[in-house]
Protein backbone atom coordinates (compact mmCIF):
# COMPACT_ATOMS: atom_id res chain seq x y z
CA UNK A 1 20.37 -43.48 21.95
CA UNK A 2 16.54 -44.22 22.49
CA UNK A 3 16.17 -40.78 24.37
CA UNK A 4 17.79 -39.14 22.00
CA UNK A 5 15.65 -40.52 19.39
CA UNK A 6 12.17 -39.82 21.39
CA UNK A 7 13.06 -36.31 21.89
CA UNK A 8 13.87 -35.41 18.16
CA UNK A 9 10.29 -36.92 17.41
CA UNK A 10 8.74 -34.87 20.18
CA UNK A 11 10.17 -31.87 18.67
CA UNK A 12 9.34 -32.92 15.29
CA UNK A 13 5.45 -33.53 16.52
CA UNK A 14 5.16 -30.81 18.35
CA UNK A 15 7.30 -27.55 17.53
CA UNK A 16 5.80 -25.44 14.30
CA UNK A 17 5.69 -26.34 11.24
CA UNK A 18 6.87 -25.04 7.87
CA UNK A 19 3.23 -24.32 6.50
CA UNK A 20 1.83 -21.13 6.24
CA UNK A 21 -0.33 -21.39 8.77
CA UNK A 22 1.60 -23.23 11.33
CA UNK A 23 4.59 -20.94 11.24
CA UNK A 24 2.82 -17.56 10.88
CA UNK A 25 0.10 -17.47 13.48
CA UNK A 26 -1.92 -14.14 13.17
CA UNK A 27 -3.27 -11.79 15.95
CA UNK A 28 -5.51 -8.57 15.59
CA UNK A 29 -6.25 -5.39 16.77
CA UNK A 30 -9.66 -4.02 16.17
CA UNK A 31 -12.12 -1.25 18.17
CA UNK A 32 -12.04 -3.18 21.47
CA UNK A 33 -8.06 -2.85 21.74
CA UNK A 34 -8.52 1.27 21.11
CA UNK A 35 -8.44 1.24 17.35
CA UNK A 36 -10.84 3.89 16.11
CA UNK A 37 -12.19 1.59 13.43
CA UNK A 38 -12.14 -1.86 12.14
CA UNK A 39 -11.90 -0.53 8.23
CA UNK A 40 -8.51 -0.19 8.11
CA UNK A 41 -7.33 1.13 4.14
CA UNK A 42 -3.94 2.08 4.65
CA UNK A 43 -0.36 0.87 7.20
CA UNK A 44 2.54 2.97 7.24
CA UNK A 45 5.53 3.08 10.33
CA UNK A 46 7.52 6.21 10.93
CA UNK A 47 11.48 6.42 11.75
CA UNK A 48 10.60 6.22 15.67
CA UNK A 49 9.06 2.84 14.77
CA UNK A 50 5.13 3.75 15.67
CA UNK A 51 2.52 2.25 13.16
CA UNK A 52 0.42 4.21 11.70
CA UNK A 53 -3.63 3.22 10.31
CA UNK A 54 -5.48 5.03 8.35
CA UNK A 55 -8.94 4.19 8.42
CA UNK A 56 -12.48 5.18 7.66
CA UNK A 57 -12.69 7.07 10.95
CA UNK A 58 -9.52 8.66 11.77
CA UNK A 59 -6.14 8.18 11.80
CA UNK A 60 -4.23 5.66 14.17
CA UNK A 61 -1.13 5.70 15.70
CA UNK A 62 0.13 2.25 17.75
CA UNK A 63 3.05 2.12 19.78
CA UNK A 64 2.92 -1.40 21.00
CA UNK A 65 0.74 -1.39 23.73
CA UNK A 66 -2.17 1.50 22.99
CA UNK A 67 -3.61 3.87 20.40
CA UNK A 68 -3.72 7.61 19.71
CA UNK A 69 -5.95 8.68 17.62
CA UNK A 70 -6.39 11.76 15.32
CA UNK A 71 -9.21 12.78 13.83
CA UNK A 72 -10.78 16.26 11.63
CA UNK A 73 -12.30 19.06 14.72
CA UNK A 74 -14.30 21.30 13.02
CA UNK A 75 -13.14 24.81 13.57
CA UNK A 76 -9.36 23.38 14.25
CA UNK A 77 -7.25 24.46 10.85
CA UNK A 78 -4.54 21.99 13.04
CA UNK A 79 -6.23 19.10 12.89
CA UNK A 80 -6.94 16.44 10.56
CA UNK A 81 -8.15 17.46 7.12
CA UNK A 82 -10.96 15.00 7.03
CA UNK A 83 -11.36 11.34 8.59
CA UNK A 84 -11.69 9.19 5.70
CA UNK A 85 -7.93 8.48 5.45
CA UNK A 86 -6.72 6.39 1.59
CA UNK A 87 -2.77 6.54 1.88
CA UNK A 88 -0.37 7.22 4.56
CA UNK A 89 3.71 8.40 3.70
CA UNK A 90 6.49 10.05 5.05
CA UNK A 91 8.98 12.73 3.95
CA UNK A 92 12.69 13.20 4.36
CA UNK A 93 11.79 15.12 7.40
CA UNK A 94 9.85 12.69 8.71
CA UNK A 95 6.40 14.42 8.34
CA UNK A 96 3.88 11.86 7.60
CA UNK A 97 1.63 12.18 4.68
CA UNK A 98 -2.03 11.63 4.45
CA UNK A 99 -4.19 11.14 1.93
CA UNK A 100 -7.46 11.41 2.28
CA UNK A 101 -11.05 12.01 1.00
CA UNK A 102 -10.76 15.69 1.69
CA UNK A 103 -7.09 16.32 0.35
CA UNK A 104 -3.70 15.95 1.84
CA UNK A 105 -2.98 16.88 5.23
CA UNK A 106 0.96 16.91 6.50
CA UNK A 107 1.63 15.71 10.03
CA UNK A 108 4.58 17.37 12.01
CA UNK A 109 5.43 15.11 14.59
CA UNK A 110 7.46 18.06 16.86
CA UNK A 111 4.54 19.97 17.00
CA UNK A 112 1.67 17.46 16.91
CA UNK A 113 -0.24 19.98 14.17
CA UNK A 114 -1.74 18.89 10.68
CA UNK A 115 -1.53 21.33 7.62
CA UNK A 116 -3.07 21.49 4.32
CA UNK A 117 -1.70 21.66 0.96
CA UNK A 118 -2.15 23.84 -2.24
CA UNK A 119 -1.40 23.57 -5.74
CA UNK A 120 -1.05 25.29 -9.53
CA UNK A 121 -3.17 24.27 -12.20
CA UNK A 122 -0.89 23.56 -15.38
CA UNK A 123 -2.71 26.61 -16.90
CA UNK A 124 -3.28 28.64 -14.07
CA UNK A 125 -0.79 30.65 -11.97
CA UNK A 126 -2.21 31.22 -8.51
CA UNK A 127 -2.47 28.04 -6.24
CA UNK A 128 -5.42 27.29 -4.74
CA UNK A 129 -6.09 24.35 -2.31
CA UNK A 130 -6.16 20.75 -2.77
CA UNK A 131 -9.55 19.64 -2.09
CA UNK A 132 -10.41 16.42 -3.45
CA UNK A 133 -9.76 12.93 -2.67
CA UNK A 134 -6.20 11.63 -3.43
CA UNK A 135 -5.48 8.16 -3.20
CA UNK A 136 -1.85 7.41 -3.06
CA UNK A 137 1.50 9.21 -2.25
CA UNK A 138 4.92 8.17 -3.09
CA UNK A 139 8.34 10.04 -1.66
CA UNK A 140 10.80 9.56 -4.45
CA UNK A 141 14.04 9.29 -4.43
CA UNK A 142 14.67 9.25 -0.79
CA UNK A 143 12.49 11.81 -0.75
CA UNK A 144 13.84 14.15 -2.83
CA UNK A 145 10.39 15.43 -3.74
CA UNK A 146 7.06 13.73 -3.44
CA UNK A 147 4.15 12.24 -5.86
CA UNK A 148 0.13 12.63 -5.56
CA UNK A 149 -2.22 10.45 -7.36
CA UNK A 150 -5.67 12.83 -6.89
CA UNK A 151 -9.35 11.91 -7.81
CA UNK A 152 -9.95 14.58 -10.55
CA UNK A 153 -6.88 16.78 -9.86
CA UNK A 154 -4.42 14.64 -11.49
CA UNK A 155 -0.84 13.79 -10.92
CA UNK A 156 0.73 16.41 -8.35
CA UNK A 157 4.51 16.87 -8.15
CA UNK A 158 5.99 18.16 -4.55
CA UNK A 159 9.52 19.45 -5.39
CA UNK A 160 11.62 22.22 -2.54
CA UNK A 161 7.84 23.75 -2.18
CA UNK A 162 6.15 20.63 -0.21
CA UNK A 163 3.16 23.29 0.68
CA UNK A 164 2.64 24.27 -2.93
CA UNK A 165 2.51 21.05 -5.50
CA UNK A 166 2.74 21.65 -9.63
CA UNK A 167 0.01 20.04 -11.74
CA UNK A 168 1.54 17.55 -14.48
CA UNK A 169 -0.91 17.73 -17.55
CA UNK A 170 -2.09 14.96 -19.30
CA UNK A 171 -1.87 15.33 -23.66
CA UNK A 172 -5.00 14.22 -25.07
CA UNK A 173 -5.91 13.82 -28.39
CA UNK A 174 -8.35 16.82 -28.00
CA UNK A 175 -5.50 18.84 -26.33
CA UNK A 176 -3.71 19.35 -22.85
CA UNK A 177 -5.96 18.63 -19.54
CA UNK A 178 -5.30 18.46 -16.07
CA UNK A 179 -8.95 16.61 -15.22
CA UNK A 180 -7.83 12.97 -14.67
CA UNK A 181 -7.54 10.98 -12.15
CA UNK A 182 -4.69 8.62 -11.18
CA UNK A 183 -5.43 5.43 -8.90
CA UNK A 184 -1.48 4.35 -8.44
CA UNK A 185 2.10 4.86 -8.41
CA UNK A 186 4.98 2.88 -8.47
CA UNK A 187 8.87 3.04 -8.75
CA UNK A 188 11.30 0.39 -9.94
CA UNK A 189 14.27 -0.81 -7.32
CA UNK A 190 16.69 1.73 -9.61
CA UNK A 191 14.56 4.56 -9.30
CA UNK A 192 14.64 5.45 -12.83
CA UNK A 193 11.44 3.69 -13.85
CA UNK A 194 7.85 5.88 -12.40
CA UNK A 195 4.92 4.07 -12.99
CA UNK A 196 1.68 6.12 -12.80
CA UNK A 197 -1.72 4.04 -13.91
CA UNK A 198 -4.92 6.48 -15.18
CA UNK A 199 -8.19 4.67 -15.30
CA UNK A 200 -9.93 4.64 -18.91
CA UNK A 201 -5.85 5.66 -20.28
CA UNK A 202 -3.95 2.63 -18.83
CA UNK A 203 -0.04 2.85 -17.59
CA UNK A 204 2.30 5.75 -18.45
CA UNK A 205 5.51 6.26 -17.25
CA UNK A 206 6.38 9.72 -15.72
CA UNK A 207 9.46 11.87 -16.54
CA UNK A 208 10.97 14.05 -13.37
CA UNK A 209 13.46 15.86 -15.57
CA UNK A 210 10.82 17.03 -17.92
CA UNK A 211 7.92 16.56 -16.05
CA UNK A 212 5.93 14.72 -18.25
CA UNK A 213 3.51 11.77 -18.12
CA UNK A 214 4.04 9.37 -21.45
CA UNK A 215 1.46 6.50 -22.40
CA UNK A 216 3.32 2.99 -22.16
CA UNK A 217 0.33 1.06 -22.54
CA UNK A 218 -3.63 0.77 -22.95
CA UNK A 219 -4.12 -2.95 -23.07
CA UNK A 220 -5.55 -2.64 -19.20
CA UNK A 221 -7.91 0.28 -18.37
CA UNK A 222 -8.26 -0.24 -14.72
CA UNK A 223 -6.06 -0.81 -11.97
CA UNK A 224 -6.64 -0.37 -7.97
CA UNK A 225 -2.55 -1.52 -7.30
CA UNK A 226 1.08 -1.27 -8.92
CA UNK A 227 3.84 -3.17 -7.47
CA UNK A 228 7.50 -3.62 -8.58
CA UNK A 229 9.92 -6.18 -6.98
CA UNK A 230 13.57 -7.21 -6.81
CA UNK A 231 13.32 -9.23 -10.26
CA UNK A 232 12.18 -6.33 -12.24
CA UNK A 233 8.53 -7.81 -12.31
CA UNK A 234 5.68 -4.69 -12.05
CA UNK A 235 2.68 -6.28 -10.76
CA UNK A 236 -0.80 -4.57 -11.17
CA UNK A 237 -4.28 -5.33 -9.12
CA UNK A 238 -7.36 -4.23 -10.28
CA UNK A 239 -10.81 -5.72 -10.27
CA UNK A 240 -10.72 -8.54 -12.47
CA UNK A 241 -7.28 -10.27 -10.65
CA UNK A 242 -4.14 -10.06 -10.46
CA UNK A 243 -1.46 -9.03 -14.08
CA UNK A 244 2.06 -9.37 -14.66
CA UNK A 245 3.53 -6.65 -16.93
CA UNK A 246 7.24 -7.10 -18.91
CA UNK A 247 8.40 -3.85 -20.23
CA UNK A 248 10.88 -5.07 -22.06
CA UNK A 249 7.97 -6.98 -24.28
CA UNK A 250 5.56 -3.88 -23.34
CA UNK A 251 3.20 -6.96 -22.58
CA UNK A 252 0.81 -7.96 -19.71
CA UNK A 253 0.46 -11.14 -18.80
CA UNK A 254 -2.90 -12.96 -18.13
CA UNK A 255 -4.92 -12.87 -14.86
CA UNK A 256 -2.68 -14.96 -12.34
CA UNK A 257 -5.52 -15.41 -9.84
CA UNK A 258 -8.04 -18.37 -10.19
CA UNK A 259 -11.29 -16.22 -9.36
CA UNK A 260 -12.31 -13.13 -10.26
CA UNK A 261 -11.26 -10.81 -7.03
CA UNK A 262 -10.52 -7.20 -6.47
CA UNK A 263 -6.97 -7.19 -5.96
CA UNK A 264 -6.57 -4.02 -3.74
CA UNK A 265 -2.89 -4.29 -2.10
CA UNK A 266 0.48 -5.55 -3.32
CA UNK A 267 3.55 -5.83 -1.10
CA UNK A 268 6.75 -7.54 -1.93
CA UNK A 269 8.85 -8.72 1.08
CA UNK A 270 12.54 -9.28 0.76
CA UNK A 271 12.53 -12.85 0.34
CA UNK A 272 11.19 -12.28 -3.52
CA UNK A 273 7.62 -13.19 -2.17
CA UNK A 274 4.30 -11.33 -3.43
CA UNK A 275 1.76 -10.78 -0.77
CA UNK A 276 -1.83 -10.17 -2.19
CA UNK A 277 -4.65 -8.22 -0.96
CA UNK A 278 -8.09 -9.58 -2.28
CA UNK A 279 -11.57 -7.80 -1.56
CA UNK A 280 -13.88 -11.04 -0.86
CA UNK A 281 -10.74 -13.68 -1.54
CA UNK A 282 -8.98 -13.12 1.85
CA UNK A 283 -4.95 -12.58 1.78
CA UNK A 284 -2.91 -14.77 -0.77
CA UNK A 285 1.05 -15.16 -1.63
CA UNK A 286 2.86 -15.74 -4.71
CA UNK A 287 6.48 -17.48 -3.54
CA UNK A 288 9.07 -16.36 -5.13
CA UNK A 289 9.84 -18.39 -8.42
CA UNK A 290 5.95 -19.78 -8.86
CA UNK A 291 4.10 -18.99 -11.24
CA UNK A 292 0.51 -18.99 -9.81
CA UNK A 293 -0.65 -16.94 -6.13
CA UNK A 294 -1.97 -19.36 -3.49
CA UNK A 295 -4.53 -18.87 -0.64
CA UNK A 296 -2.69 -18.15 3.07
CA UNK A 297 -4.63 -20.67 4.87
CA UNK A 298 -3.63 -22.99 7.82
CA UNK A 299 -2.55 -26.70 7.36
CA UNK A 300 -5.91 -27.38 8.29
CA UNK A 301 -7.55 -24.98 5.13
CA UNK A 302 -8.39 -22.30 7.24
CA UNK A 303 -7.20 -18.55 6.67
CA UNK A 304 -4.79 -17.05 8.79
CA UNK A 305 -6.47 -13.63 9.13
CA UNK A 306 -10.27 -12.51 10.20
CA UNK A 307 -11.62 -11.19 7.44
CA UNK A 308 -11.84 -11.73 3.60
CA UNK A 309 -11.49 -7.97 2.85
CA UNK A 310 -7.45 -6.83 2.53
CA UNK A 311 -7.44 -3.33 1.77
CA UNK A 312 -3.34 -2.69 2.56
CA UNK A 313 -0.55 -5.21 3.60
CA UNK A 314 2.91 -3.52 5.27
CA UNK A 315 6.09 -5.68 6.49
CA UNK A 316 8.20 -4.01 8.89
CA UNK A 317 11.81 -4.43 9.24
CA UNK A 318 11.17 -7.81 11.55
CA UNK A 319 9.49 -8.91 8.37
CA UNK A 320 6.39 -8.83 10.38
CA UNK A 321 2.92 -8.57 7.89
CA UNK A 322 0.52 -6.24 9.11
CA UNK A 323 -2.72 -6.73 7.63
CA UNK A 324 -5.58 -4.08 7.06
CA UNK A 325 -8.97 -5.56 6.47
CA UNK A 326 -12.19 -3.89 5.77
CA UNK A 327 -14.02 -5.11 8.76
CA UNK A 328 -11.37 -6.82 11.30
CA UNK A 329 -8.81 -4.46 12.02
CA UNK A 330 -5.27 -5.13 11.64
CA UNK A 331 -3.68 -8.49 11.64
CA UNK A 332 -0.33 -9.12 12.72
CA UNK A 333 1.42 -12.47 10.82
CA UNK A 334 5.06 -12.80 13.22
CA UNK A 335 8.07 -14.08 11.15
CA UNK A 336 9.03 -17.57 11.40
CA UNK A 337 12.22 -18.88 10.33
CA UNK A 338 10.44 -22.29 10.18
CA UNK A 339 13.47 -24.68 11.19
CA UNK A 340 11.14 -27.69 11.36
CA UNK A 341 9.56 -29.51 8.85
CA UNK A 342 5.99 -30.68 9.91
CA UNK A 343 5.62 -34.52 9.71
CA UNK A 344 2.12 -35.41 10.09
């Protein structure tokens, strides 16, 4: 009976702990393990299960053990469009997407070539080609047809064409334009809900039938982030913190983060939990039910991950977090059931 006893303490004392920090011990990959750059802006894996960084130099693919990298060769139309990579998506046919500084460029992973894309101004008929900077891209319903959020071109829509995308026009009081810019975009669970957020306009909601973008709200003019979860919650991040918005009331809440951060990436795992990206605040977590984010530190009040700068969080289907910071690479948090409670 006494043995018995000693060895549940020992495994009390010494096994992990439920904490943060003791159950979810973090390790990197940065430029001295082959990444091509330790700002890393953007995670994505593909259906072969490689992960894929996009960063300010180049784009990254890890397949456990080493890198690959891609990057723009000047006088190669099959290489990467530019090297200053935003977003990273894939299609139905498992093309990747990327986003970057320069336009979109389309990765065919049978071939191992990059291609450009083109599009039609809402009041022009010829397409010409995408050129500037485009920060997100969504595949919608199962990628039926695809999304671009541009820096000056607008909202793009990728239907049967995916070389050739059709400008959605944005009604102004002064009349019909396609010069905007949209920083986010975001689906609900049921797919019937498209969020698209337009800085200085505020949140609209997009219609794919009719192919229109329709003001939902102007209370918030800025937002860097849009995230929707399993509760019907759509979360947005801009620079002031961190907002909760209820359609139903049409309202948004108040900032839910103590400080004043940039709140730069937004990922909901399937435990209900909000993962938050902070530029200068480090990586914090809203558990599902609470009402207010907390830091991801250790037991001892130290954070889990090497740099205060989270530019894009990603959980694969191990429920692993892969962490993008601006100067430290990517962080890996493992999944931990966390059996043990820690008993100090």
């Amino acid at each position: 009976m006494l043995r018995s006893c000693l060895l549940i303490l020992l495994l009390v004392i010494f096994l992990p702990g439920a904490e943060a920090g003791d159950t979810n011990p973090a390790r990197s990959l940065g430029i001295e393990n082959g990444l091509s750059n330790n700002a890393v802006t953007c995670i994505f894996r593909d259906h072969n299960g490689f992960m894929w960084f996009g960063t300010y130099d180049g784009l990254n693919r890890y397949d456990g053990y080493s890198f690959r990298i891609f990057r723009n060769i000047i006088g190669d139309s099959n290489s990467l469009i530019d090297n200053h990579i935003y977003t990273i998506t894939g299609d139905e046919d498992h093309n990747l997407w990327i986003g970057c500084s320069k336009g979109i460029g389309i990765y065919n992973p049978v071939n191992t070539h990059f291609s450009t894309v083109d599009f039609k101004a809402w009041d022009r008929p010829a397409p010409r080609q995408l050129v500037k900077g485009v920060g997100v891209i969504k595949s919608m319903r199962n990628g039926a047809y695809m999304l671009a959020g541009t820096q000056g071109n607008g909202l793009l829509f990728f239907g049967r064409n995916r070389r050739t995308a059709i400008q959605i026009p944005l009604q102004e009081s002064q009349g019909w334009t396609g010069d905007y810019t949209v920083t986010a975009i975001e689906n609900d669970l049921s797919g019937r809900m498209i969020w698209v957020f337009i800085p200085q306009k505020g949140l609209y909601m997009f219609n794919a039938e009719t192919r229109q973008l329709l003001l939902v709200n102007s209370s918030i003019k800025q937002a860097d982030c849009l995230k929707a979860d399993s509760s019907g919650n759509l979360w947005l991040g801009n620079g002031s913190g961190l907002y909760r918005y209820d359609y139903r009331s049409n309202i948004f809440s108040e900032n839910l983060m103590p400080a004043k951060n940039r709140i730069a990436a937004l990922v909901a795992d399937r435990h209900g939990n909000l993962w938050i990206g902070s530029d200068g605040g480090g990586l914090w977590w809203l558990p599902a039910g609470s009402g207010r984010p907390v830091p991801y530190l250790s037991s001892s009040g130290k954070p889990l991950v090497n740099s205060n700068a989270i530019y894009a969080i990603y959980e694969d289907p191990d429920e692993r977090k892969w962490i993008g910071t601006l100067r430290g690479g990517v962080n890996i948090l493992q999944a931990s059931p966390g059996y043990f409670k820690h008993i100090t």
